[in-house]
Protein backbone atom coordinates (compact mmCIF):
# COMPACT_ATOMS: atom_id res chain seq x y z
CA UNK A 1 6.70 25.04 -28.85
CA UNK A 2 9.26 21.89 -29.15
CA UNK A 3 7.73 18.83 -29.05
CA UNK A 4 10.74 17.28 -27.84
CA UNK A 5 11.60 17.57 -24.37
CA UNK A 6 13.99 15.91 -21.58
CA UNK A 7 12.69 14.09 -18.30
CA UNK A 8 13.41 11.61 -15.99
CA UNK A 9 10.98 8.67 -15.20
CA UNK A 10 11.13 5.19 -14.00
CA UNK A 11 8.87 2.60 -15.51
CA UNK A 12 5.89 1.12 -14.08
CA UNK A 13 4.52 -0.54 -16.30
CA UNK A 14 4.87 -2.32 -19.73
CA UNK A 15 3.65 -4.06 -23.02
CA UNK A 16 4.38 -5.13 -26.63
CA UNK A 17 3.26 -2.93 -29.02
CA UNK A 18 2.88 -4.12 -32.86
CA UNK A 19 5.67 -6.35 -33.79
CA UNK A 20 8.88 -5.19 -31.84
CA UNK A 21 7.73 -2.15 -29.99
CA UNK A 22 7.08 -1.72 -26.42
CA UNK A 23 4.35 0.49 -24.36
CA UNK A 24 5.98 1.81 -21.09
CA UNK A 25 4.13 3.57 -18.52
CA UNK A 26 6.73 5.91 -16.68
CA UNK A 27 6.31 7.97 -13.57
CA UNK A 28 8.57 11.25 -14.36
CA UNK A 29 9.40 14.16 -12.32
CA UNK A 30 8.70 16.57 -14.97
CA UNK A 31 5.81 15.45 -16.43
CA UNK A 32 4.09 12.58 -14.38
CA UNK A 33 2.52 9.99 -15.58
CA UNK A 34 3.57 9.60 -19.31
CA UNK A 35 2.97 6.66 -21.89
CA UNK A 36 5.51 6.22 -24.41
CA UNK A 37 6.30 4.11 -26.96
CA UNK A 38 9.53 2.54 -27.09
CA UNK A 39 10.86 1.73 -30.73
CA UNK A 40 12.04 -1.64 -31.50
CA UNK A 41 12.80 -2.33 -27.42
CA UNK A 42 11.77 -6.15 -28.10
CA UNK A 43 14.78 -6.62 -30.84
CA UNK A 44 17.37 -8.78 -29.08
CA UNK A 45 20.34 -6.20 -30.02
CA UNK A 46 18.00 -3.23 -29.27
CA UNK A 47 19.41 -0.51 -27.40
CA UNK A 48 16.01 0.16 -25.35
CA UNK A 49 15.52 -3.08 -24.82
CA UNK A 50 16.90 -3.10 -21.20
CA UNK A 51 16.26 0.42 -20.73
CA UNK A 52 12.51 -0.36 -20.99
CA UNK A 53 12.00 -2.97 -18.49
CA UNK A 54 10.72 -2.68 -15.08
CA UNK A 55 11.27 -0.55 -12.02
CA UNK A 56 14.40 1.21 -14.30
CA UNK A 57 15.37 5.06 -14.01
CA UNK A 58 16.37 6.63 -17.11
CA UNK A 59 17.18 10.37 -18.48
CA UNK A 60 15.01 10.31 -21.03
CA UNK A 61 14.78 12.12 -24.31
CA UNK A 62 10.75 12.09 -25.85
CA UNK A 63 9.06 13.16 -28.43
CA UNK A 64 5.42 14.36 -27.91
CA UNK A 65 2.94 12.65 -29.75
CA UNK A 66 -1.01 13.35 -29.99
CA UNK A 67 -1.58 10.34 -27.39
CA UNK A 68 1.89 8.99 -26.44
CA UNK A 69 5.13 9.73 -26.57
CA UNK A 70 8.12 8.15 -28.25
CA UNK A 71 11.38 7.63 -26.63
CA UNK A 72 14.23 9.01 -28.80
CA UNK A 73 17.27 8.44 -26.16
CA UNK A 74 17.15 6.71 -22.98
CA UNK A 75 20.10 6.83 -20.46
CA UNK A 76 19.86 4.39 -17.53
CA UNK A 77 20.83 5.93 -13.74
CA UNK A 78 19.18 3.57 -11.59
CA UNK A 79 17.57 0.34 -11.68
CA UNK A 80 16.68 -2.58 -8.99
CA UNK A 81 18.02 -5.63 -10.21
CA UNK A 82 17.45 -7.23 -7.09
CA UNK A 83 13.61 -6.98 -7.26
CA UNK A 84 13.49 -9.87 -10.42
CA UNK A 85 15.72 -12.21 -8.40
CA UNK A 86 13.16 -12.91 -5.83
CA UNK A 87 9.27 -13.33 -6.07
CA UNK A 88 8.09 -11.81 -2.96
CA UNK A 89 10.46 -8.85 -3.69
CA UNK A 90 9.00 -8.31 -7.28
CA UNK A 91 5.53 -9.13 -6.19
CA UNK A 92 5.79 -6.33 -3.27
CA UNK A 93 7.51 -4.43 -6.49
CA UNK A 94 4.35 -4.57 -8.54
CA UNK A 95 1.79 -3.59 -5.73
CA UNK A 96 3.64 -0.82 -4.84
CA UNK A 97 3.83 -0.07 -8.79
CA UNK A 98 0.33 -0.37 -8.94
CA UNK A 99 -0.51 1.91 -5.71
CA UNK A 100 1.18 4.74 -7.66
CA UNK A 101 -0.47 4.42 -11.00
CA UNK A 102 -3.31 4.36 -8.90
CA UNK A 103 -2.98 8.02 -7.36
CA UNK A 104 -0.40 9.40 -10.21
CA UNK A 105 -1.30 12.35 -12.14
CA UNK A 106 -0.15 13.29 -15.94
CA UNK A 107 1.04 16.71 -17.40
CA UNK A 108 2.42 18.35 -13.95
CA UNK A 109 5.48 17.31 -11.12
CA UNK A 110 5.00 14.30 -9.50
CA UNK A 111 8.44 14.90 -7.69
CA UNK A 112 7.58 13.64 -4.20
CA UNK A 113 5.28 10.68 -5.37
CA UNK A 114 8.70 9.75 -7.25
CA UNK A 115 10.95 10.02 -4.48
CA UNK A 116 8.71 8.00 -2.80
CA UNK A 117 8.09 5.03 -5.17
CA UNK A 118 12.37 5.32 -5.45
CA UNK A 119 12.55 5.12 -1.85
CA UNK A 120 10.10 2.12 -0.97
CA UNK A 121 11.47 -0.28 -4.02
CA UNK A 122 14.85 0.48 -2.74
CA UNK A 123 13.64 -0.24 1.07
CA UNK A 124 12.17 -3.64 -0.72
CA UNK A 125 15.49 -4.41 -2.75
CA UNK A 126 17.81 -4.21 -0.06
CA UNK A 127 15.26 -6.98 2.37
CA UNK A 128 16.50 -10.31 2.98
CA UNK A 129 16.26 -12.15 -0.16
CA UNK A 130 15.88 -15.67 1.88
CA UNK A 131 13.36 -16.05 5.04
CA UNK A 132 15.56 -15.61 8.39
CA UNK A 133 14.76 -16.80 11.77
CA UNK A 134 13.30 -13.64 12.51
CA UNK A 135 10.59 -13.85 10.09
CA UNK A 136 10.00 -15.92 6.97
CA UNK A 137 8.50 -13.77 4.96
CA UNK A 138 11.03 -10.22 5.27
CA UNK A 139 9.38 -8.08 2.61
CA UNK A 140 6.36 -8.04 4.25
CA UNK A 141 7.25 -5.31 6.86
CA UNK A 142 8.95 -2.68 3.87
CA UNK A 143 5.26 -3.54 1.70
CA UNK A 144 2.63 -3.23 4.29
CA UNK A 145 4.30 0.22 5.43
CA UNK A 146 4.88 1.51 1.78
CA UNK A 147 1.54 0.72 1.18
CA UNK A 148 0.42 3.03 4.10
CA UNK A 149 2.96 5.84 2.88
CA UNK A 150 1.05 6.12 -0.75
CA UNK A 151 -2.48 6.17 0.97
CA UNK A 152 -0.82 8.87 3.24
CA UNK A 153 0.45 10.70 0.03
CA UNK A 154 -3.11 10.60 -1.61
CA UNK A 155 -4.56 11.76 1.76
CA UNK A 156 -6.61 8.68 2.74
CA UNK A 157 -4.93 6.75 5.00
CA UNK A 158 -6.60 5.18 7.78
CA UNK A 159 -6.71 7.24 11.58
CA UNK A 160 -4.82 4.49 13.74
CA UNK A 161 -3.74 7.02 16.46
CA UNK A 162 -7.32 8.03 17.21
CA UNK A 163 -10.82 6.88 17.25
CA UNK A 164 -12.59 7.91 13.66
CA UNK A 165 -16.25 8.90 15.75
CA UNK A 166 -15.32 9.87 19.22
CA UNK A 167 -11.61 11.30 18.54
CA UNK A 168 -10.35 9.73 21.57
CA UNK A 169 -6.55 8.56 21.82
CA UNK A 170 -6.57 4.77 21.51
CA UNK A 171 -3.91 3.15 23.51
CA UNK A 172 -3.24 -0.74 22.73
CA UNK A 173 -3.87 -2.67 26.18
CA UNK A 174 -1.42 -5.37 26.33
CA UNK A 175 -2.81 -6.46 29.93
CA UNK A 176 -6.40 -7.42 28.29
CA UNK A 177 -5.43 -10.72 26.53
CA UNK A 178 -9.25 -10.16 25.27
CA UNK A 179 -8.84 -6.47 24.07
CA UNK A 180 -10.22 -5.00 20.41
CA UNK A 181 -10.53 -2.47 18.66
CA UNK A 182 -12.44 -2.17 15.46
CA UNK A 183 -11.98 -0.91 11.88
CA UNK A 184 -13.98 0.31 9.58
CA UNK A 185 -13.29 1.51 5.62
CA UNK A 186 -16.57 3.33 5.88
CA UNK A 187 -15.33 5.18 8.67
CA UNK A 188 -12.26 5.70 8.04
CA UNK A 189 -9.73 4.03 9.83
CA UNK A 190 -10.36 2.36 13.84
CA UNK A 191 -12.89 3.09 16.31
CA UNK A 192 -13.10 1.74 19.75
CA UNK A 193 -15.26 -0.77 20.35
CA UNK A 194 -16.34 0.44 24.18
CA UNK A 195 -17.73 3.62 23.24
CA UNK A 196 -18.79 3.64 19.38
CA UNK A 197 -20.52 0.08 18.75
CA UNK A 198 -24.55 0.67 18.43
CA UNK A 199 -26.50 -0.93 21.34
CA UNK A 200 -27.84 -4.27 20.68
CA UNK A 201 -24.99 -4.79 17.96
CA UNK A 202 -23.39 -8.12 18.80
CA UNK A 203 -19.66 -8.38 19.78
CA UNK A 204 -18.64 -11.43 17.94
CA UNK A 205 -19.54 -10.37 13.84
CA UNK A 206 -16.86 -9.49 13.20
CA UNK A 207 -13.84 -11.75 13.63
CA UNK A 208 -10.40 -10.98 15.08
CA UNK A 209 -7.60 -9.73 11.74
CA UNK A 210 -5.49 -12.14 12.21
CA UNK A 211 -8.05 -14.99 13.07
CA UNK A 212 -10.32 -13.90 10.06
CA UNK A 213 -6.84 -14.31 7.48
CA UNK A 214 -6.13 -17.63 8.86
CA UNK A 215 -9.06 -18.92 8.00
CA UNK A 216 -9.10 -17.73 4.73
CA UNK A 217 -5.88 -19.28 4.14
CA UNK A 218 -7.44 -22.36 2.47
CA UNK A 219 -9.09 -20.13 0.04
CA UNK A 220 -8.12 -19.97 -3.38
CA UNK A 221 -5.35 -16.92 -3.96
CA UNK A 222 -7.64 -14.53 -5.74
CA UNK A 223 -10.05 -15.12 -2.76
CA UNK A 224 -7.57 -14.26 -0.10
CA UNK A 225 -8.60 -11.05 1.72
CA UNK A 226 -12.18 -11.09 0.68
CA UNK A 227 -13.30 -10.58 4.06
CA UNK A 228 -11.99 -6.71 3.88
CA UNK A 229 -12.73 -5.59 0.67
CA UNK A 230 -16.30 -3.69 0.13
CA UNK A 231 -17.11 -2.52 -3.63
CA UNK A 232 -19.94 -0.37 -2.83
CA UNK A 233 -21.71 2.16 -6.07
CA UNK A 234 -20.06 5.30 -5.15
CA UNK A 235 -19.47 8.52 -7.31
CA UNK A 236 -15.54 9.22 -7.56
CA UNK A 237 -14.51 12.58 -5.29
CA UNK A 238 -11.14 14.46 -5.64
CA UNK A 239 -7.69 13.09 -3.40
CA UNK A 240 -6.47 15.70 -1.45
CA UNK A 241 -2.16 15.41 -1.60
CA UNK A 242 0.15 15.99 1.17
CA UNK A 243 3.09 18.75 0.85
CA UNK A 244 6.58 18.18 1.29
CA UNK A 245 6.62 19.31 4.66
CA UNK A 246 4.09 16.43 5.83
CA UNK A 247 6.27 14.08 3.95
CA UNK A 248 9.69 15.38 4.87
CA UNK A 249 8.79 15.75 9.00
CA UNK A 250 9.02 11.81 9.84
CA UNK A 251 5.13 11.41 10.84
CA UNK A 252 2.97 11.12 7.62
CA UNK A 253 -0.77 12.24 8.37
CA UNK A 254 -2.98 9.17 9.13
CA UNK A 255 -5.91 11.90 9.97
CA UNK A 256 -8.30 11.19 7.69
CA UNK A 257 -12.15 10.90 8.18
CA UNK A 258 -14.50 9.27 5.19
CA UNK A 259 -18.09 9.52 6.46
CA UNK A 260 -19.64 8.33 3.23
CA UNK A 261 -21.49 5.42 4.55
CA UNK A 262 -22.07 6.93 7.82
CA UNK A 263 -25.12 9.02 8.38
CA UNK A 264 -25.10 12.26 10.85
CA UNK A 265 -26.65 10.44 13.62
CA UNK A 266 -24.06 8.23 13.70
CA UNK A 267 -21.37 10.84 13.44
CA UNK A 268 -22.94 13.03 16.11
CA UNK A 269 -23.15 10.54 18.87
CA UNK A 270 -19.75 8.37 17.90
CA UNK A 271 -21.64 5.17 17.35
CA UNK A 272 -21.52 2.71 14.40
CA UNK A 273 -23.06 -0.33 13.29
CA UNK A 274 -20.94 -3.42 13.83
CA UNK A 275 -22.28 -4.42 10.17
CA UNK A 276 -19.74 -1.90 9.32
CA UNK A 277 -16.87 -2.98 10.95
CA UNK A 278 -14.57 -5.32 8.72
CA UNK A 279 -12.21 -6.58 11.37
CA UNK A 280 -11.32 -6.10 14.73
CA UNK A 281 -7.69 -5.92 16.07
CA UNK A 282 -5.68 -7.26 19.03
CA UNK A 283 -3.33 -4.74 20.63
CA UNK A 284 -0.29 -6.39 19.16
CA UNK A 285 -1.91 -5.45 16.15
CA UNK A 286 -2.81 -1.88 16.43
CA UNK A 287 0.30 -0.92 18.25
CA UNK A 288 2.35 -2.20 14.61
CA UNK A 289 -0.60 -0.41 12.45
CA UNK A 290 0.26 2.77 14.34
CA UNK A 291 3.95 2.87 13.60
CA UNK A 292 3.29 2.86 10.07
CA UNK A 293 3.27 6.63 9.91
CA UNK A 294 6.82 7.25 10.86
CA UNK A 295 9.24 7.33 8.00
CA UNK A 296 11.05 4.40 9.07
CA UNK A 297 9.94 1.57 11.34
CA UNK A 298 11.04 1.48 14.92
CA UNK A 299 12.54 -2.00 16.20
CA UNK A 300 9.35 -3.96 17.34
CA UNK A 301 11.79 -4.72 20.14
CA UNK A 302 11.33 -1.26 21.62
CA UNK A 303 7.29 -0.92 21.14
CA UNK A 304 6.99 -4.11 23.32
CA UNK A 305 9.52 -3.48 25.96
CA UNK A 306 7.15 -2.79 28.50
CA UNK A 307 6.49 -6.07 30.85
CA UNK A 308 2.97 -6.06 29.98
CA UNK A 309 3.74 -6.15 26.32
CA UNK A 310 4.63 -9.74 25.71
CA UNK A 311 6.59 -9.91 22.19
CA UNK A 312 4.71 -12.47 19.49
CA UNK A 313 7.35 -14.82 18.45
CA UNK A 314 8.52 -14.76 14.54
CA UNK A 315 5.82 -16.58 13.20
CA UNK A 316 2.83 -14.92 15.20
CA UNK A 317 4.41 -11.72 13.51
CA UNK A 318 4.28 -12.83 10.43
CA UNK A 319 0.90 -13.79 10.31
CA UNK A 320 0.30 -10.17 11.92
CA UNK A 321 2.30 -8.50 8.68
CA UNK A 322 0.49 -10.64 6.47
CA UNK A 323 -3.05 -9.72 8.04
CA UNK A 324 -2.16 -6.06 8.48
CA UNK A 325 -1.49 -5.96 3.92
CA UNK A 326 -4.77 -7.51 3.68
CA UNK A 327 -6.54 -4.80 5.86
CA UNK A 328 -4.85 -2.41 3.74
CA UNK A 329 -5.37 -3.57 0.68
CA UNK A 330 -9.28 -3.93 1.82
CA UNK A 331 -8.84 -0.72 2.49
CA UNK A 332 -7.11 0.69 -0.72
CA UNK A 333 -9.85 -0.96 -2.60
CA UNK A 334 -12.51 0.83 -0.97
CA UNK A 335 -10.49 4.35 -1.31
CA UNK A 336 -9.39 3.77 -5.20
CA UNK A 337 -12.36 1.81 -6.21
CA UNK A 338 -10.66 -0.72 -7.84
CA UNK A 339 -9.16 -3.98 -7.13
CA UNK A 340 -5.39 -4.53 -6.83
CA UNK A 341 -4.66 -7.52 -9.03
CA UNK A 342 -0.66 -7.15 -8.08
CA UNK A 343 -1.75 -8.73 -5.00
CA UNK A 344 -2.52 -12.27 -6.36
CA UNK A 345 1.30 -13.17 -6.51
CA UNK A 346 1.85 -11.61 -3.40
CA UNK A 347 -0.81 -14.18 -1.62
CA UNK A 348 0.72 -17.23 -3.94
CA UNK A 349 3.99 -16.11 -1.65
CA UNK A 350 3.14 -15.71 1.39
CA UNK A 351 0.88 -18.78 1.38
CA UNK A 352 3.59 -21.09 -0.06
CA UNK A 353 5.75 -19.41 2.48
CA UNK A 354 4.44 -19.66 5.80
CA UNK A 355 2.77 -23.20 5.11
């Protein structure tokens, strides 16, 4: 068997290596996730040296090695310059990077999970580069659904459409200034606060999304978001993927039910402990969460045409973009088990941003 073979990856990742070699991690179609070594890339005059920097597509030609592989040739097709020009574009850039290497597998086709990374850097390229009167922070919109697209890909994103413990349809009520719904990592997406909060649990622990970020604004950055993320000691359990078809039909599948910190009592009669709710969301809120499974987003415009659905002006949506990442990435934390350090730039941004 030749230990030379052909694929084509982008890079996700890199490092120096010795004294003018760098370590790539690349996300191929062929192979998946490979680690190669790439020769002398750190010379100035070196002919890798480009081709091994961030977020670039190249036909590559490797050699297979016992525990990486070495880059022989490297022909550039694609890259996304305009990610390094801006910092909230190559900060969204990195998370979404680090989503994949999250869920990416090595030694078989990772063709969707690919066209997928390709698809959502190019939807974050091609944002506003400057903040516009619609909203000051652009890339925010492109990240927050991208980041629900991979959890959709590793079958674990959040049920927004439906209530996680009683299964009923849960319909954002724009005439309730005061309505809620909850949401709950253990549980696996929202729940609806009339029917599935324990008796005797108090309404008010835990705080409105949006509320709950705002006041954790003053935080230091790698504090930001603290009030979603859990780190329980849990054993690590197998990702079930999505096929083509579910991410080819223009509805990902947001179905997904983790009972792992909910006993059978609770699951049998739809309640839940508000202890285990880690925010609670206004309509405005849920009605954006929910139309993150559609391959593109709809104009907002649209969603709240209805009289009773008063539009949040530019900077109320903002803060609702920025709130809805940190859910997620709450979220992610508790489905990967690991915390996503891409994210600290990303709060440096929006902070110096909005403020």
């Amino acid at each position: 068997m030749s230990r030379t073979y052909k694929a084509t990856g982008i890079n996700l990742k890199n490092m120096p290596l010795g004294e003018s070699d760098r370590l790539v991690t690349i996300l191929t179609r062929e192979e998946g996730l490979i680690r190669a070594t790439a020769p002398g890339a750190r010379k100035p005059r070196s002919k890798l040296s480009g081709r091994s920097q961030l977020f670039v597509v190249n036909e590559l030609l490797l050699y297979r090695g016992r525990s990486l592989a070495k880059i022989t040739q490297a022909q550039t097709i694609k890259s996304y310059p305009g990610l390094s020009r801006d910092l909230g574009k190559l900060a969204a850039g990195q998370y979404i990077a680090e989503l994949v290497l999250c869920q990416a597998l090595s030694e078989q086709p990772q063709e969707e999970l690919f066209d997928l990374t390709c698809e959502h850097l190019s939807r974050i390229e091609r944002s506003p580069a400057v903040p516009q009167a619609s909203s000051r922070v652009p890339v925010m919109p492109l990240l927050t659904q991208g980041i629900y697209h991979l959890l959709a890909f590793a079958g674990v994103a959040p049920q927004v459409h439906n209530c996680c413990l009683t299964g009923l349809t849960l319909t954002p009520d724009f005439k309730n200034p005061n309505w809620k719904v909850g949401f709950s990592f253990s549980a696996g997406g929202a729940v609806s606060l009339s029917r599935s909060l324990s008796s005797g649990d108090r309404p008010g622990q835990a705080r409105s999304l949006t509320n709950a970020n705002q006041s954790n604004g003053s935080q230091s950055n790698g504090n930001q978001g603290n009030a979603f993320r859990i780190d329980p000691s849990r054993s690590n359990r197998p990702k079930p993927r999505l096929n083509s078809g579910q991410l080819n039909s223009g509805q990902l599948n947001s179905r997904q039910l983790d009972a792992r910190q909910l006993n059978s009592g609770q699951l049998n009669s739809g309640q839940l402990d508000s202890r285990q709710l880690n925010a609670r969301l206004s309509a405005a809120e849920l009605a954006i969460l929910q139309q993150l499974s559609y391959a593109e987003l709809p104009p907002l415009e649209r969603l709240f045409s209805d009289p009773s659905a008063r539009m949040p002006s530019s900077r109320a949506l903002d803060r609702i973009w920025i709130s809805l990442e940190r859910l997620l990435r709450g979220y992610t934390e508790y489905q990967f088990e690991r915390q996503i350090r891409s994210a600290t730039p990303l709060d440096s941004y929006t902070q110096e941003t909005i403020t």
